[in-house]
PDB file of N, CA and C in Angstrom:
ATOM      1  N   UNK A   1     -47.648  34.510  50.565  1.00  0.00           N
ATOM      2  CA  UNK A   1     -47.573  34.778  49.138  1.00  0.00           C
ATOM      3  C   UNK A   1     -46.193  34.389  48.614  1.00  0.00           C
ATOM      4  N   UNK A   2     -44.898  34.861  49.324  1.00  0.00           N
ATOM      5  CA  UNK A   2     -44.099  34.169  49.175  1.00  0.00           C
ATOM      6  C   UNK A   2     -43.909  33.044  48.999  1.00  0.00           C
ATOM      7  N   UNK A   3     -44.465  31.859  49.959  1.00  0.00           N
ATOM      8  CA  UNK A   3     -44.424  30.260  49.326  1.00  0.00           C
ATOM      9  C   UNK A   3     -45.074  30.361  48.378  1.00  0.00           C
ATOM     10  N   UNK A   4     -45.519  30.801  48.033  1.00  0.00           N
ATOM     11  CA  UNK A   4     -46.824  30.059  46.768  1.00  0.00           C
ATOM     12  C   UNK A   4     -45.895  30.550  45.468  1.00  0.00           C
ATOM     13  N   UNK A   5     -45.226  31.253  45.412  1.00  0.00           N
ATOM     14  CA  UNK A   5     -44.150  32.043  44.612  1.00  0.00           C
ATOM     15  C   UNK A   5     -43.441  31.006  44.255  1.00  0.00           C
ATOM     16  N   UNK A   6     -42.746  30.476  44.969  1.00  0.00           N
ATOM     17  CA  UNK A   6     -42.170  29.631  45.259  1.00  0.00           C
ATOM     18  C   UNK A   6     -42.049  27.902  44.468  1.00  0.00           C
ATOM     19  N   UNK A   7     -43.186  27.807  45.372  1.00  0.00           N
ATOM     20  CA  UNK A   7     -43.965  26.394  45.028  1.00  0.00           C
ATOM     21  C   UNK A   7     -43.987  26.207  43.240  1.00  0.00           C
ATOM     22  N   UNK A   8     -44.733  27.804  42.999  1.00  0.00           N
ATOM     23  CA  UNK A   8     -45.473  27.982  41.656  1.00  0.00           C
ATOM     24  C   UNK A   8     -43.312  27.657  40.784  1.00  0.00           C
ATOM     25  N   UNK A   9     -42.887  28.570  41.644  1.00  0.00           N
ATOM     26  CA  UNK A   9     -41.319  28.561  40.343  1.00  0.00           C
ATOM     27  C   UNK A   9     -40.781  27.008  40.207  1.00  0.00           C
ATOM     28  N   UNK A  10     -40.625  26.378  41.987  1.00  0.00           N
ATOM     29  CA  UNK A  10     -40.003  25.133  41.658  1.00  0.00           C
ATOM     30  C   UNK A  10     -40.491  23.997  40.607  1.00  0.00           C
ATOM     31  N   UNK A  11     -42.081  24.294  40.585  1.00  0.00           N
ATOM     32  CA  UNK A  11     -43.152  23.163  39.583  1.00  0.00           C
ATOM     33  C   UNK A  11     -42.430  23.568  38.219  1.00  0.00           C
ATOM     34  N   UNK A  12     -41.903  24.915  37.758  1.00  0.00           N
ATOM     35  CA  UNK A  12     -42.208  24.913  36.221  1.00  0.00           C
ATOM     36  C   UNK A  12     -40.433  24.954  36.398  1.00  0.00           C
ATOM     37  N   UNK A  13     -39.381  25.303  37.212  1.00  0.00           N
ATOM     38  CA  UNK A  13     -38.342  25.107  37.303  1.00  0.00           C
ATOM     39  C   UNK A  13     -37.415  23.982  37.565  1.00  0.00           C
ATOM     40  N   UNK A  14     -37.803  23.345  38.098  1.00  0.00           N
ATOM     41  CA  UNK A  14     -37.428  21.606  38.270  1.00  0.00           C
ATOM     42  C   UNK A  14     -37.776  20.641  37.733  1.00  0.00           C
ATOM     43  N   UNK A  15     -36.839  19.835  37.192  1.00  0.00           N
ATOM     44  CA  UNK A  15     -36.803  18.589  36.134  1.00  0.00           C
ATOM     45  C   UNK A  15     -38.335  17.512  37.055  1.00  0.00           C
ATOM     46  N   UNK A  16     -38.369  17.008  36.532  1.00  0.00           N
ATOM     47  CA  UNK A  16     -39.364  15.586  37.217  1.00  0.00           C
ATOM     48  C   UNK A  16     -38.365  14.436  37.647  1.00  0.00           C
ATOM     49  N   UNK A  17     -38.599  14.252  38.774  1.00  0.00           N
ATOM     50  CA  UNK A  17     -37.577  13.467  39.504  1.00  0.00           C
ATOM     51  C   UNK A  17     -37.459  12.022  38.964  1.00  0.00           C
ATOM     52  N   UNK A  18     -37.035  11.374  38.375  1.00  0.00           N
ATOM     53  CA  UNK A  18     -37.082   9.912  38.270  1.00  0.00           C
ATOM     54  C   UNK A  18     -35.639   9.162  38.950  1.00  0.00           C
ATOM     55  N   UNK A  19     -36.471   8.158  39.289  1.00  0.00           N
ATOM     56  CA  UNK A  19     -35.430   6.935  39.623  1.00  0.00           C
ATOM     57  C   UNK A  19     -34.252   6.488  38.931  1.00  0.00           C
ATOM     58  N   UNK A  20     -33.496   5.788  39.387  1.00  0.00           N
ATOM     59  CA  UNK A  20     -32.101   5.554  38.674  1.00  0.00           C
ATOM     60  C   UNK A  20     -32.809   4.417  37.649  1.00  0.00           C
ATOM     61  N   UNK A  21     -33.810   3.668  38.478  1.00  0.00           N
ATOM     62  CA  UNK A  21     -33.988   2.511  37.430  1.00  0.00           C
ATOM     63  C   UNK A  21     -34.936   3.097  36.567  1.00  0.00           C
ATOM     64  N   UNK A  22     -35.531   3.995  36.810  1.00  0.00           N
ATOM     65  CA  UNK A  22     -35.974   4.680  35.433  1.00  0.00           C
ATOM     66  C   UNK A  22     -35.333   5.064  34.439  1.00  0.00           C
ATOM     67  N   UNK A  23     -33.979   5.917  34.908  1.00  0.00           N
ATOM     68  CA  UNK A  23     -32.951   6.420  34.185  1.00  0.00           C
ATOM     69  C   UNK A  23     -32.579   5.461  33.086  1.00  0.00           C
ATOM     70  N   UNK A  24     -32.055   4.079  33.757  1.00  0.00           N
ATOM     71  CA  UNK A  24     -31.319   2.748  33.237  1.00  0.00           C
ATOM     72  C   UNK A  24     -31.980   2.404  32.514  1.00  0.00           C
ATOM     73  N   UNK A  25     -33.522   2.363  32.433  1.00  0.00           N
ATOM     74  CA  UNK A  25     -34.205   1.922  31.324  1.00  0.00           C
ATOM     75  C   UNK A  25     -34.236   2.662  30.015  1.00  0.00           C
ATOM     76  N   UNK A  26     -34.530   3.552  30.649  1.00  0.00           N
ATOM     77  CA  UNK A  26     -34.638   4.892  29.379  1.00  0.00           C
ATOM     78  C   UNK A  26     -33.847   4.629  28.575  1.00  0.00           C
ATOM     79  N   UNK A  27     -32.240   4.293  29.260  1.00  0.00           N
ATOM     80  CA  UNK A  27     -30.894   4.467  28.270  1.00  0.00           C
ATOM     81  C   UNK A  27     -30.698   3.042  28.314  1.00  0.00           C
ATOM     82  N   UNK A  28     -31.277   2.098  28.197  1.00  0.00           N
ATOM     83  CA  UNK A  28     -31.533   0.617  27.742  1.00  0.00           C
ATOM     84  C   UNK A  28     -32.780   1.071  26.569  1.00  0.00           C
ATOM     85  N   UNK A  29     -33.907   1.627  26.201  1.00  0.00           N
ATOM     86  CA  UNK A  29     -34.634   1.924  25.429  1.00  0.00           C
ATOM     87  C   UNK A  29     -33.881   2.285  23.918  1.00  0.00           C
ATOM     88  N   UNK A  30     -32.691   3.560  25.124  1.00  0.00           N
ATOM     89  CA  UNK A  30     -32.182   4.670  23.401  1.00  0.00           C
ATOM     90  C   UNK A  30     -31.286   3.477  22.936  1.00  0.00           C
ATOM     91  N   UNK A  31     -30.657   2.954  23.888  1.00  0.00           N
ATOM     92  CA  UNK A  31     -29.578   1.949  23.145  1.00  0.00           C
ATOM     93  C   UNK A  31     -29.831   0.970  21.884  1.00  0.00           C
ATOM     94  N   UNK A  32     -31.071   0.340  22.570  1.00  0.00           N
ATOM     95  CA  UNK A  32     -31.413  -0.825  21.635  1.00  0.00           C
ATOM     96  C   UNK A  32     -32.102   0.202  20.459  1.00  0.00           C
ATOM     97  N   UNK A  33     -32.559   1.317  20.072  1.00  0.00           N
ATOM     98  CA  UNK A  33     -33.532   1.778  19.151  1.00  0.00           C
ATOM     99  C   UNK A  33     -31.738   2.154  17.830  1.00  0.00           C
ATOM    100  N   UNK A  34     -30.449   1.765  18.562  1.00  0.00           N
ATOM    101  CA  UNK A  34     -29.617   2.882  17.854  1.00  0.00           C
ATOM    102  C   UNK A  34     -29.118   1.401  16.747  1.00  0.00           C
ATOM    103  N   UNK A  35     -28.828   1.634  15.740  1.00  0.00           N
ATOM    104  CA  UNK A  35     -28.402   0.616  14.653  1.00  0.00           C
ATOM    105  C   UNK A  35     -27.109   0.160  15.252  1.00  0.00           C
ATOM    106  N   UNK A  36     -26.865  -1.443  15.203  1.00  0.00           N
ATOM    107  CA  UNK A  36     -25.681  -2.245  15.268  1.00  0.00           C
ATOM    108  C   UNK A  36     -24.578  -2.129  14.167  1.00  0.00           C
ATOM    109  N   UNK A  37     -23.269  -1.694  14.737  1.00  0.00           N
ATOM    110  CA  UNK A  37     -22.265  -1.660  14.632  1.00  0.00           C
ATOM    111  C   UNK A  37     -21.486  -0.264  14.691  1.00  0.00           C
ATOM    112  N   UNK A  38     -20.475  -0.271  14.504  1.00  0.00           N
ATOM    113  CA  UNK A  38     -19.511   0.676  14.917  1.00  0.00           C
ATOM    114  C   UNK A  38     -20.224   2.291  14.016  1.00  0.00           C
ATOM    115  N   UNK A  39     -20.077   3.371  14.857  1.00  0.00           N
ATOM    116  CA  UNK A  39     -20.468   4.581  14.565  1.00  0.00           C
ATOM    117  C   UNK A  39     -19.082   5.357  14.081  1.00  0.00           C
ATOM    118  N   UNK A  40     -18.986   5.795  13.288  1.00  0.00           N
ATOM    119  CA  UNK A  40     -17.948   6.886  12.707  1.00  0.00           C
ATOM    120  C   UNK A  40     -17.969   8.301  12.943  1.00  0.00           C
ATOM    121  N   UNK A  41     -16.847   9.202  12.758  1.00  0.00           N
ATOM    122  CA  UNK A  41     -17.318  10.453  13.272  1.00  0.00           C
ATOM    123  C   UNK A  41     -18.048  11.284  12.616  1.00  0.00           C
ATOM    124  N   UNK A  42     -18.024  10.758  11.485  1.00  0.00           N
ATOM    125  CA  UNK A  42     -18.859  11.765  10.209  1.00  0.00           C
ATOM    126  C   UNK A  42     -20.551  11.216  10.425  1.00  0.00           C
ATOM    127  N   UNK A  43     -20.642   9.704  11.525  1.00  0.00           N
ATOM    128  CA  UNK A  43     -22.171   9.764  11.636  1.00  0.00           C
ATOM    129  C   UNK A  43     -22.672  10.510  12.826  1.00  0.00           C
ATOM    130  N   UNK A  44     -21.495  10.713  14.094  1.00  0.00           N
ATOM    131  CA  UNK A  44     -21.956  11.615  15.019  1.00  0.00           C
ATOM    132  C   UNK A  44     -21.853  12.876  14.506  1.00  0.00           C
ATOM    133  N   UNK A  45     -20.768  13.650  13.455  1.00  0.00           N
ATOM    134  CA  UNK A  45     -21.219  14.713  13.211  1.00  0.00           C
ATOM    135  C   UNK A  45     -22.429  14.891  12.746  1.00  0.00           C
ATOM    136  N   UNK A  46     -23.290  13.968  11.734  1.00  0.00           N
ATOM    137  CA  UNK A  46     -24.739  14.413  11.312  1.00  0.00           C
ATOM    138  C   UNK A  46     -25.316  14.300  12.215  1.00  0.00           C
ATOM    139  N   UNK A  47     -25.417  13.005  13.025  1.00  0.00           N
ATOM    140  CA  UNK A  47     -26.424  13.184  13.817  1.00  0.00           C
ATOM    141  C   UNK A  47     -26.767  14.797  14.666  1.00  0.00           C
ATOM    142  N   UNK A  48     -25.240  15.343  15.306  1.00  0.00           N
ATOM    143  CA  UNK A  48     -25.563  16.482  16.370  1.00  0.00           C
ATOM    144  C   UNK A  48     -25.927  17.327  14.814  1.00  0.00           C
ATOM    145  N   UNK A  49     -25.806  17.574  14.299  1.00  0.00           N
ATOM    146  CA  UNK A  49     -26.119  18.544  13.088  1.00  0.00           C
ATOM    147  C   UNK A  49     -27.450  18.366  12.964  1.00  0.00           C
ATOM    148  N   UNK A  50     -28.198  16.885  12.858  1.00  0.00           N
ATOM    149  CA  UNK A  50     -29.178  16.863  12.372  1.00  0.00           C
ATOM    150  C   UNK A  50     -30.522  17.321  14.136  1.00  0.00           C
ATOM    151  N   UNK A  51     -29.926  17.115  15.213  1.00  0.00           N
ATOM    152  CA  UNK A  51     -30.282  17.733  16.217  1.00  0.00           C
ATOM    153  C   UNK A  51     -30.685  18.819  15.897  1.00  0.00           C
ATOM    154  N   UNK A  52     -29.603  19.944  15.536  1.00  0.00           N
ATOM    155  CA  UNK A  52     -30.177  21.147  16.166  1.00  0.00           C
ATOM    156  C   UNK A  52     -30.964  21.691  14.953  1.00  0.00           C
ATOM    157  N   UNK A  53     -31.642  21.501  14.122  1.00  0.00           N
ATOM    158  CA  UNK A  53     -32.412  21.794  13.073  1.00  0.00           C
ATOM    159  C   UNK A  53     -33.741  22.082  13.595  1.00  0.00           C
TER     160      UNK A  53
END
């Protein structure tokens, strides 16, 4: 009963494992989706602002 305890916590407690070249893509995906040219701090402040909404 103990393993199954277990088993059951690590499934809903642990991330889903991916690959590095999964990783690399992902953040080749966010990159290209983000608008060209230089970012200012007043656009990263909205952005994290507009995050946590």
């Amino acid at each position: 009963m103990n393993s199954e305890a277990i088993v059951c916590l690590e499934a809903v407690l642990l991330p889903n494992r991916t690959t590095a070249d999964e990783r690399l893509a992902r953040a080749c995906e966010l990159r290209a989706s983000l608008p060209r040219g230089p970012f200012t701090a007043a656009d990263i402040d909205a952005a994290k602002r507009a995050g946590r909404k």
